[in-house]
N, C-alpha and C. Protein backbone atom coordinates (compact mmCIF):
# COMPACT_ATOMS: atom_id res chain seq x y z
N UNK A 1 12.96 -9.58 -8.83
CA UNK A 1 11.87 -8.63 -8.90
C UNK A 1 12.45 -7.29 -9.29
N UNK A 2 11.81 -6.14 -9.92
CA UNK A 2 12.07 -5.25 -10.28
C UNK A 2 11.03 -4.45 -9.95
N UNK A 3 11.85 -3.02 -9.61
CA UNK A 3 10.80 -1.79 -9.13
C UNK A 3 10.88 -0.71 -9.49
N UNK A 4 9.95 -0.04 -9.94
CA UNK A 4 9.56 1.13 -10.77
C UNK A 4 8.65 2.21 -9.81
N UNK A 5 9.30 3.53 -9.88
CA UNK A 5 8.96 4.63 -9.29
C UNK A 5 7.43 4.29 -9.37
N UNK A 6 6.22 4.87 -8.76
CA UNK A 6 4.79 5.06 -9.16
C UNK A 6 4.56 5.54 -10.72
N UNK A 7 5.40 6.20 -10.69
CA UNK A 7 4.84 7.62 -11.75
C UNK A 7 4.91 6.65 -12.78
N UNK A 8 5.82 5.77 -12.61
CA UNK A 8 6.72 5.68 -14.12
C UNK A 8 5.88 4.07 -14.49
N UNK A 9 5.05 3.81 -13.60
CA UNK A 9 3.82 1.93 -13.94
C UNK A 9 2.65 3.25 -14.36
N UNK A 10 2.23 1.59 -14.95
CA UNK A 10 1.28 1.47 -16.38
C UNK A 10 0.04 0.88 -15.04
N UNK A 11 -0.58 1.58 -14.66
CA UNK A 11 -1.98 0.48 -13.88
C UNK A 11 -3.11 0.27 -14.82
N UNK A 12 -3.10 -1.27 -14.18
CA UNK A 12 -3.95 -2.08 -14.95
C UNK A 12 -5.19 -2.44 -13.80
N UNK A 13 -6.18 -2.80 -14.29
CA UNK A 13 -7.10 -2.93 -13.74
C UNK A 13 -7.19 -4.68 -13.30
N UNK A 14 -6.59 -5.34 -11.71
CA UNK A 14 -6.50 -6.06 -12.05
C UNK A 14 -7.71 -6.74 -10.97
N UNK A 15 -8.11 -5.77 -10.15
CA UNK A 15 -9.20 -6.23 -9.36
C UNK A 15 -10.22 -4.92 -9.45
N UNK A 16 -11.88 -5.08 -9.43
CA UNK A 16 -12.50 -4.22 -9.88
C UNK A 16 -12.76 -2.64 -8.63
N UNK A 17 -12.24 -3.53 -7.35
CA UNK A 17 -12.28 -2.42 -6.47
C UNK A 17 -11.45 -1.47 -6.47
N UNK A 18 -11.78 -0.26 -6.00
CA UNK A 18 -10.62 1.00 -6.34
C UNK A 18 -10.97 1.59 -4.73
N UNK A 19 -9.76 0.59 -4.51
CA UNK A 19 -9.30 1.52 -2.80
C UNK A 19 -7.94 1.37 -2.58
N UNK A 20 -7.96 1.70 -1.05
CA UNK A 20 -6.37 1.57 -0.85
C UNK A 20 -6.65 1.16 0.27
N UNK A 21 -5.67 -0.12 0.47
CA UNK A 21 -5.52 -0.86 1.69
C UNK A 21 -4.00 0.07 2.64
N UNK A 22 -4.88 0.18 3.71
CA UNK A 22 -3.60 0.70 4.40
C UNK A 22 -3.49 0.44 5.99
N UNK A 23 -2.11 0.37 5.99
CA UNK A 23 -1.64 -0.84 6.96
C UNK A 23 -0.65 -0.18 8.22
N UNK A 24 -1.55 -0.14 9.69
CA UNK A 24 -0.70 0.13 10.81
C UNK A 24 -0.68 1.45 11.12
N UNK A 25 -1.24 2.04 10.63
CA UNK A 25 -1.93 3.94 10.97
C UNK A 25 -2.66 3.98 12.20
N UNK A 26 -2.52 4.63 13.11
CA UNK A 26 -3.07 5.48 14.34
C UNK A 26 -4.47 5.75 13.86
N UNK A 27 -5.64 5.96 14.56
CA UNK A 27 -6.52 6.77 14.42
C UNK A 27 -6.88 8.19 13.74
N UNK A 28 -5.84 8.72 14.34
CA UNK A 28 -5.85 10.20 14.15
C UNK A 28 -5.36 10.35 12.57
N UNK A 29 -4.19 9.43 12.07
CA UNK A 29 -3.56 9.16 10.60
C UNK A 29 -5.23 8.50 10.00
N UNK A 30 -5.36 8.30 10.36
CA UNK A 30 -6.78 7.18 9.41
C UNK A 30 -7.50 7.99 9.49
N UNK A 31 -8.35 9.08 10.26
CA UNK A 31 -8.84 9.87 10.24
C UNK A 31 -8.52 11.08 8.55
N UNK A 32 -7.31 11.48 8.63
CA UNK A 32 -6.85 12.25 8.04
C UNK A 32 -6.36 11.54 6.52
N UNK A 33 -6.00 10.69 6.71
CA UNK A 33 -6.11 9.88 5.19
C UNK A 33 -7.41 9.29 4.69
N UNK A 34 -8.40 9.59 5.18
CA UNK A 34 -9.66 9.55 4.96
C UNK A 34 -10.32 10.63 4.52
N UNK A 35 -9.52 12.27 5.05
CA UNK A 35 -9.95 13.37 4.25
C UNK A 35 -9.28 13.56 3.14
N UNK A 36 -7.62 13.46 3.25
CA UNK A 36 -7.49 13.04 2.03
C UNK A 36 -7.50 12.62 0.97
N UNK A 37 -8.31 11.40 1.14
CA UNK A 37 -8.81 10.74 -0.06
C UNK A 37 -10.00 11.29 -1.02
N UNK A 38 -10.86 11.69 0.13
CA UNK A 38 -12.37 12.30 -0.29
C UNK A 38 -11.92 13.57 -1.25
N UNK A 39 -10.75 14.44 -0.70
CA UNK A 39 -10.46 15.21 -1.68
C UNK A 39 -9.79 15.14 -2.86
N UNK A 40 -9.78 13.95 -3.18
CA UNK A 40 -8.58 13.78 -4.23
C UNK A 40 -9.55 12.48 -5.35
N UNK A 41 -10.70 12.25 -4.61
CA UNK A 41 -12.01 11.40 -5.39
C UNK A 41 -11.62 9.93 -4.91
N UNK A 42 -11.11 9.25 -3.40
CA UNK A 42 -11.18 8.22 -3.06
C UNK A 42 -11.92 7.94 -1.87
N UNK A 43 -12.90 7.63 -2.28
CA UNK A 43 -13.58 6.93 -0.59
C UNK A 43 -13.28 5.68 -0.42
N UNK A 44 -12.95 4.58 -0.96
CA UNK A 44 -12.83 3.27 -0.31
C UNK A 44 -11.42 3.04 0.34
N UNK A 45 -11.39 2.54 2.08
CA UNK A 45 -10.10 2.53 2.34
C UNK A 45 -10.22 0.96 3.46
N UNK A 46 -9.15 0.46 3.53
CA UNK A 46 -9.06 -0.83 4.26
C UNK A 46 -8.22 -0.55 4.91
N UNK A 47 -8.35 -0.56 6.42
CA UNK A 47 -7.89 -0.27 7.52
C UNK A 47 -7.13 -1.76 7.96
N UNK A 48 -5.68 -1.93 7.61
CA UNK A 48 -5.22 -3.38 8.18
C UNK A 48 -4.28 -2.66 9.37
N UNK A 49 -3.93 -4.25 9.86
CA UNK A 49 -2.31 -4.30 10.96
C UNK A 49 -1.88 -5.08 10.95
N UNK A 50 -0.45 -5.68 11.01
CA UNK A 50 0.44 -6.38 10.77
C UNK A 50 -0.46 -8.34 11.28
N UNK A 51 -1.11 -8.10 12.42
CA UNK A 51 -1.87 -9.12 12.62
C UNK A 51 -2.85 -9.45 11.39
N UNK A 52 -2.76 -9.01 10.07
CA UNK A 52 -3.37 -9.32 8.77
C UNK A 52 -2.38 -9.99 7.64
N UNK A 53 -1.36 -9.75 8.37
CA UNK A 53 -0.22 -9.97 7.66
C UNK A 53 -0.24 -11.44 6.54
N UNK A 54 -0.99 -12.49 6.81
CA UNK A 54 -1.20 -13.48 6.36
C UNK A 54 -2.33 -13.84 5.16
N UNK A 55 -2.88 -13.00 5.26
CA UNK A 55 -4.01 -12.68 4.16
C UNK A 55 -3.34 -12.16 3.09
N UNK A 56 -3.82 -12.49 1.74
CA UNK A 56 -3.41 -12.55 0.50
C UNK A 56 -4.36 -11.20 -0.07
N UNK A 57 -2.98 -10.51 -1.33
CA UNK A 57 -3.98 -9.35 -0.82
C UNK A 57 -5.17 -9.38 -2.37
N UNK A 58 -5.50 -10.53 -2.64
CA UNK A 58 -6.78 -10.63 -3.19
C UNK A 58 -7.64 -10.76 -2.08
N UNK A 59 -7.94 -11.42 -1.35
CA UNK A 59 -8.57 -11.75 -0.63
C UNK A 59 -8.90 -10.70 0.33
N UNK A 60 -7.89 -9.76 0.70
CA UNK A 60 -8.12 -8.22 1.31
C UNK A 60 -9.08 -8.20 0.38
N UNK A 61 -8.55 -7.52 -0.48
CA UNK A 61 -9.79 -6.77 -1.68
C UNK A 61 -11.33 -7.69 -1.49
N UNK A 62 -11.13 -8.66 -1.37
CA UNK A 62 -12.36 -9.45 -1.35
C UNK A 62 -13.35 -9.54 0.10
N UNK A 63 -12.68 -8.67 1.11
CA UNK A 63 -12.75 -9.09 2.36
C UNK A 63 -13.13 -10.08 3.46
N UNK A 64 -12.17 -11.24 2.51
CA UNK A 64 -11.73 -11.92 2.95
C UNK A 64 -10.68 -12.48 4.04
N UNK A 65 -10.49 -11.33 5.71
CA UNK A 65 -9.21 -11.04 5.72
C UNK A 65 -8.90 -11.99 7.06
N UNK A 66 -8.08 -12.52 7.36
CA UNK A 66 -7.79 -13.50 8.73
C UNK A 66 -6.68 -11.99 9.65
N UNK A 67 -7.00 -13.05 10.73
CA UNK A 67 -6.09 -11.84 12.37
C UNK A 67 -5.37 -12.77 12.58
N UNK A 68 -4.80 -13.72 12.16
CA UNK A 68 -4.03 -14.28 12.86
C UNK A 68 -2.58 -14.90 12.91
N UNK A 69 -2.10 -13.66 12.00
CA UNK A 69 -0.82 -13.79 12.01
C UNK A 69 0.15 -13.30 13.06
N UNK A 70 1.31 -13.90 12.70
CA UNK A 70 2.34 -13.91 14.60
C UNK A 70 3.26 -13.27 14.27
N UNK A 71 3.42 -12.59 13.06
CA UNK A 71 4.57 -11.97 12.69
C UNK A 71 4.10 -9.96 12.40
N UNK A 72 5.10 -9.68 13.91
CA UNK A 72 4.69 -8.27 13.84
C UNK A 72 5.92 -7.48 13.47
N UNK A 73 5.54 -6.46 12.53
CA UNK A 73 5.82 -5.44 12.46
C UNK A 73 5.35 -4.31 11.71
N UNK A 74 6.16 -3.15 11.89
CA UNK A 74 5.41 -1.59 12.20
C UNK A 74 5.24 -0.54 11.31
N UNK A 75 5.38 -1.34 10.11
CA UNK A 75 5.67 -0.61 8.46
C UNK A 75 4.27 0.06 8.46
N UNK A 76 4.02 1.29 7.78
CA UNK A 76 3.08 2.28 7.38
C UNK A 76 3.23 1.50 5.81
N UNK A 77 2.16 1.23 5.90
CA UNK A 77 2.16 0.71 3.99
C UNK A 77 0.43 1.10 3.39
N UNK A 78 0.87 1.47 2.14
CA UNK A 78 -0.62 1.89 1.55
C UNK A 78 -0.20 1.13 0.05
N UNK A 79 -1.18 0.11 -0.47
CA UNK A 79 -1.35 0.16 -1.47
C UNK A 79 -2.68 0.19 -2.31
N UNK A 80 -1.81 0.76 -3.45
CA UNK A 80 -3.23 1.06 -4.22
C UNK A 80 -3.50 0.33 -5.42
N UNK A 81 -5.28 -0.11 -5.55
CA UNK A 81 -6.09 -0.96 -6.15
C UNK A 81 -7.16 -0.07 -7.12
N UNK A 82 -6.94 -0.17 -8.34
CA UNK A 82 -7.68 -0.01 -9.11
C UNK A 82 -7.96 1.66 -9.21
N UNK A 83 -6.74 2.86 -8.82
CA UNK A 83 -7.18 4.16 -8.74
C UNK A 83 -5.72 4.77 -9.68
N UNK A 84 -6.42 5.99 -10.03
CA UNK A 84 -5.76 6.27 -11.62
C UNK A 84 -4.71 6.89 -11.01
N UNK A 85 -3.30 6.93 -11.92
CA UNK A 85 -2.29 7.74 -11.69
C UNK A 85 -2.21 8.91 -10.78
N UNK A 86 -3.37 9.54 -11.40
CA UNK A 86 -3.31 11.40 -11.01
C UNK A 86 -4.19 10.90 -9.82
N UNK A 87 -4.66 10.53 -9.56
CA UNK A 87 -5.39 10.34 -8.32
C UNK A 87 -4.33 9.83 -7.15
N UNK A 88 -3.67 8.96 -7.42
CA UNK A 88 -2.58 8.55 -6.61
C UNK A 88 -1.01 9.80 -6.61
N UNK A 89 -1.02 10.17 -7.29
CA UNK A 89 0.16 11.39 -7.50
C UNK A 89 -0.75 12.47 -6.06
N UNK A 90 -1.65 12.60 -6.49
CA UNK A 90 -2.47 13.93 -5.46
C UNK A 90 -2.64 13.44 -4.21
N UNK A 91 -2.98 12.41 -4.14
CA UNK A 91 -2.60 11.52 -2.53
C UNK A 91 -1.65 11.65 -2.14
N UNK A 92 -0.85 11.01 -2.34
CA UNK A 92 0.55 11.53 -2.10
C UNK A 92 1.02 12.99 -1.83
N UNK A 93 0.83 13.46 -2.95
CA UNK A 93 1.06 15.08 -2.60
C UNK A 93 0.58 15.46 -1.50
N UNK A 94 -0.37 15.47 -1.69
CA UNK A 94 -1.36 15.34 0.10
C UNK A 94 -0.79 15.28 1.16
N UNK A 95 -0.52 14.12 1.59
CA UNK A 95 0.23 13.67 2.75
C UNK A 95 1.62 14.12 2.99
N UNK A 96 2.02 14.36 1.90
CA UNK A 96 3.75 15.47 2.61
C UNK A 96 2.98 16.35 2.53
N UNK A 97 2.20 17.24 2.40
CA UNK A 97 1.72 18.93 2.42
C UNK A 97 1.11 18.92 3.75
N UNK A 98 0.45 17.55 4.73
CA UNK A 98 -0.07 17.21 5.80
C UNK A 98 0.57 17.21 6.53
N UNK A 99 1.80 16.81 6.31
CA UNK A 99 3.29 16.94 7.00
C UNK A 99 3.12 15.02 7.21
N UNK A 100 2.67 14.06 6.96
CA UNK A 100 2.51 12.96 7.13
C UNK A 100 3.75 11.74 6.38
N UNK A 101 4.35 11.43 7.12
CA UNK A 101 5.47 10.58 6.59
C UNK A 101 4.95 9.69 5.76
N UNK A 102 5.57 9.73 4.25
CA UNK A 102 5.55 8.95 3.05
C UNK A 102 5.58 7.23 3.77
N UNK A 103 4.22 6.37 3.31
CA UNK A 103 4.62 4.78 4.15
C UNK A 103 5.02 4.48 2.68
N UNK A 104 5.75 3.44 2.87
CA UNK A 104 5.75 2.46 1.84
C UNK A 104 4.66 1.99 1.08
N UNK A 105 4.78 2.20 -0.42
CA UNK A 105 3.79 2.32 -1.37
C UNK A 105 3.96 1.65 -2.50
N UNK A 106 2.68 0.79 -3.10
CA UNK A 106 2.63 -0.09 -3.79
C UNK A 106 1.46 0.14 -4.87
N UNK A 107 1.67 -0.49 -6.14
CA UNK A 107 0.34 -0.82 -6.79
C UNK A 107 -0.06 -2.15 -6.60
N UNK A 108 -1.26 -2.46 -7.14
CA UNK A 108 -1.32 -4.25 -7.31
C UNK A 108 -1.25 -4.72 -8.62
N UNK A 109 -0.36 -5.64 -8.71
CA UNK A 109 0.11 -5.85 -9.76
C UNK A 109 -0.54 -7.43 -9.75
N UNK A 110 -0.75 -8.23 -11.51
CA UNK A 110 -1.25 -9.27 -11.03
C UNK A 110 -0.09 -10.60 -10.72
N UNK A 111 1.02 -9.73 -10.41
CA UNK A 111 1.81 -10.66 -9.44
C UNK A 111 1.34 -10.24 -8.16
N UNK A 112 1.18 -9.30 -7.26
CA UNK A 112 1.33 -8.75 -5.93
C UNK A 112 -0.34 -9.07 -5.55
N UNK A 113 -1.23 -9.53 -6.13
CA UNK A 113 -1.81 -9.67 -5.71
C UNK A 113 -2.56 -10.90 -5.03
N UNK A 114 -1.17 -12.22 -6.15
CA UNK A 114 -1.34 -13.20 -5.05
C UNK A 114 -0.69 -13.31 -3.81
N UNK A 115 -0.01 -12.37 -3.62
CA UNK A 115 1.35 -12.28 -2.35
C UNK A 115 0.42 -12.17 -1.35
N UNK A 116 1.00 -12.39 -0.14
CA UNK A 116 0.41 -12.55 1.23
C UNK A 116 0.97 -10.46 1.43
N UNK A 117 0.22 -10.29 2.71
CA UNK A 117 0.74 -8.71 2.97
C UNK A 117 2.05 -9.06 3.84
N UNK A 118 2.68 -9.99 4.12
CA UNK A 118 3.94 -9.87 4.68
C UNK A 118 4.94 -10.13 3.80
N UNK A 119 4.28 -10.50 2.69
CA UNK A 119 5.40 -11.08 1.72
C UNK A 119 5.63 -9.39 0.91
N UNK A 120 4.46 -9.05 0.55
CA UNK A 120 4.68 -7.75 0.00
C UNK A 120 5.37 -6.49 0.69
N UNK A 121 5.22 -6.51 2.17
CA UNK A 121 5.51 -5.29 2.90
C UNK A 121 7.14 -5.68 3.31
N UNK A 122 7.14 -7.15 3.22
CA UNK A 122 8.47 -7.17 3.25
C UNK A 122 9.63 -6.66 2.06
N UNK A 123 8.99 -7.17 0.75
CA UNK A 123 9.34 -7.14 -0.42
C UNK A 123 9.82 -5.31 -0.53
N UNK A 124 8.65 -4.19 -0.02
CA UNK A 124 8.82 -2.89 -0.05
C UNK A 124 9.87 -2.41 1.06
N UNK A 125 9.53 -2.84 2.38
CA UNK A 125 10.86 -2.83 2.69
C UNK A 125 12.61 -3.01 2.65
N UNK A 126 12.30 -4.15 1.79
CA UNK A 126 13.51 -4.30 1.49
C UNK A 126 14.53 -3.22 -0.30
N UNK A 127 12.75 -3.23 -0.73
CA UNK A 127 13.37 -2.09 -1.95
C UNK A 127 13.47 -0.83 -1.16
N UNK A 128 13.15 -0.44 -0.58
CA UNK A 128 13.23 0.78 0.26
C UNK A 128 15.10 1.21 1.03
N UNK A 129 15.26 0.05 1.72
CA UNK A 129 16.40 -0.46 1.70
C UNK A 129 17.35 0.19 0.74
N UNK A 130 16.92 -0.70 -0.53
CA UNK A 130 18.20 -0.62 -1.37
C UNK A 130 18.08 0.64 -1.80
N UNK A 131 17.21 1.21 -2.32
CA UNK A 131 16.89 2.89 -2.75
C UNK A 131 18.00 3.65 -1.81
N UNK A 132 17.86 3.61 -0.24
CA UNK A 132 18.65 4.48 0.19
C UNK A 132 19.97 4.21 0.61
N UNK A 133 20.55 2.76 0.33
CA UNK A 133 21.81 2.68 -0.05
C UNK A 133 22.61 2.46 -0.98
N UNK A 134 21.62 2.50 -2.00
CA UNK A 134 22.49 2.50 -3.61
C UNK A 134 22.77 0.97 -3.82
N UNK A 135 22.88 -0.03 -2.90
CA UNK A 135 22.91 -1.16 -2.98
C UNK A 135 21.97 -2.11 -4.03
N UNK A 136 22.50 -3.42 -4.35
CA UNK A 136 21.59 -3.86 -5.15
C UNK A 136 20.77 -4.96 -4.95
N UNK A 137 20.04 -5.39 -5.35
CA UNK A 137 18.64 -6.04 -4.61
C UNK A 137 18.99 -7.71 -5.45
N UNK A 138 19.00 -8.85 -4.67
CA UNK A 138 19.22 -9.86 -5.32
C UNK A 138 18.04 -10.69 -4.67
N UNK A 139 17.59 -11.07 -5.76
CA UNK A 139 16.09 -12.49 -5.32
C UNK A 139 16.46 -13.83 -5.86
């Protein structure tokens, strides 16, 4: 697999909804990434937790979503579906100016969107990983 900064992908339209699924946020964070969005022209947002982890993230988009996965963990992950560059650049910007720690961030790609959300959040974790040790990523 190979990974490319945000800035630097081409988004394609590969599901017609334009939100952002985001995964394992507090109240008070969901609250506030909810004003964020509105200011930056996003209202649709999907509130997951690692107990979603098993759901495919077409099927998110479709809300289609199962609870019953057994595999926990505590990753902040947002990805984004069907919303334009500059819209996602200003989100972002957003949330460090909020003082809000950068989660792990994705587009959907029409590979990633047959992936399960543990397969993907793992997948970002582990590029995350290699980013901050210079190390190299073997699949």
């Amino acid at each position: 697999m190979s990974f490319k900064k945000l800035e630097e992908t081409s988004i394609n339209n590969i599901h017609d909804r334009s939100c952002i699924i985001v995964v394992n946020v507090n109240k008070k964070e969901s609250n506030m990434i909810k004003n964020i969005g509105r200011l930056v022209g996003i209202r649709d947002f999907i509130f997951l937790d690692s107990k979603n982890g098993d759901t495919t993230i077409k099927n998110i988009l479709d809300n289609e979503i199962s609870n019953d996965n057994e595999k926990i963990w505590t990753n902040k992950v947002m990805i984004f579906n069907n919303i334009t560059q500059l819209k996602i650049n200003g989100f972002l910007e957003s949330l460090k100016k909020m003082k809000i720690a950068r989660p792990l961030s994705a587009v959907v790609t029409e590979t990633t969107i047959e992936w399960t959300l543990n397969k993907l959040v793992y997948n970002l974790s582990k590029e995350r990983d290699v980013l901050k040790t210079g190390k190299t990523l073997e699949h």
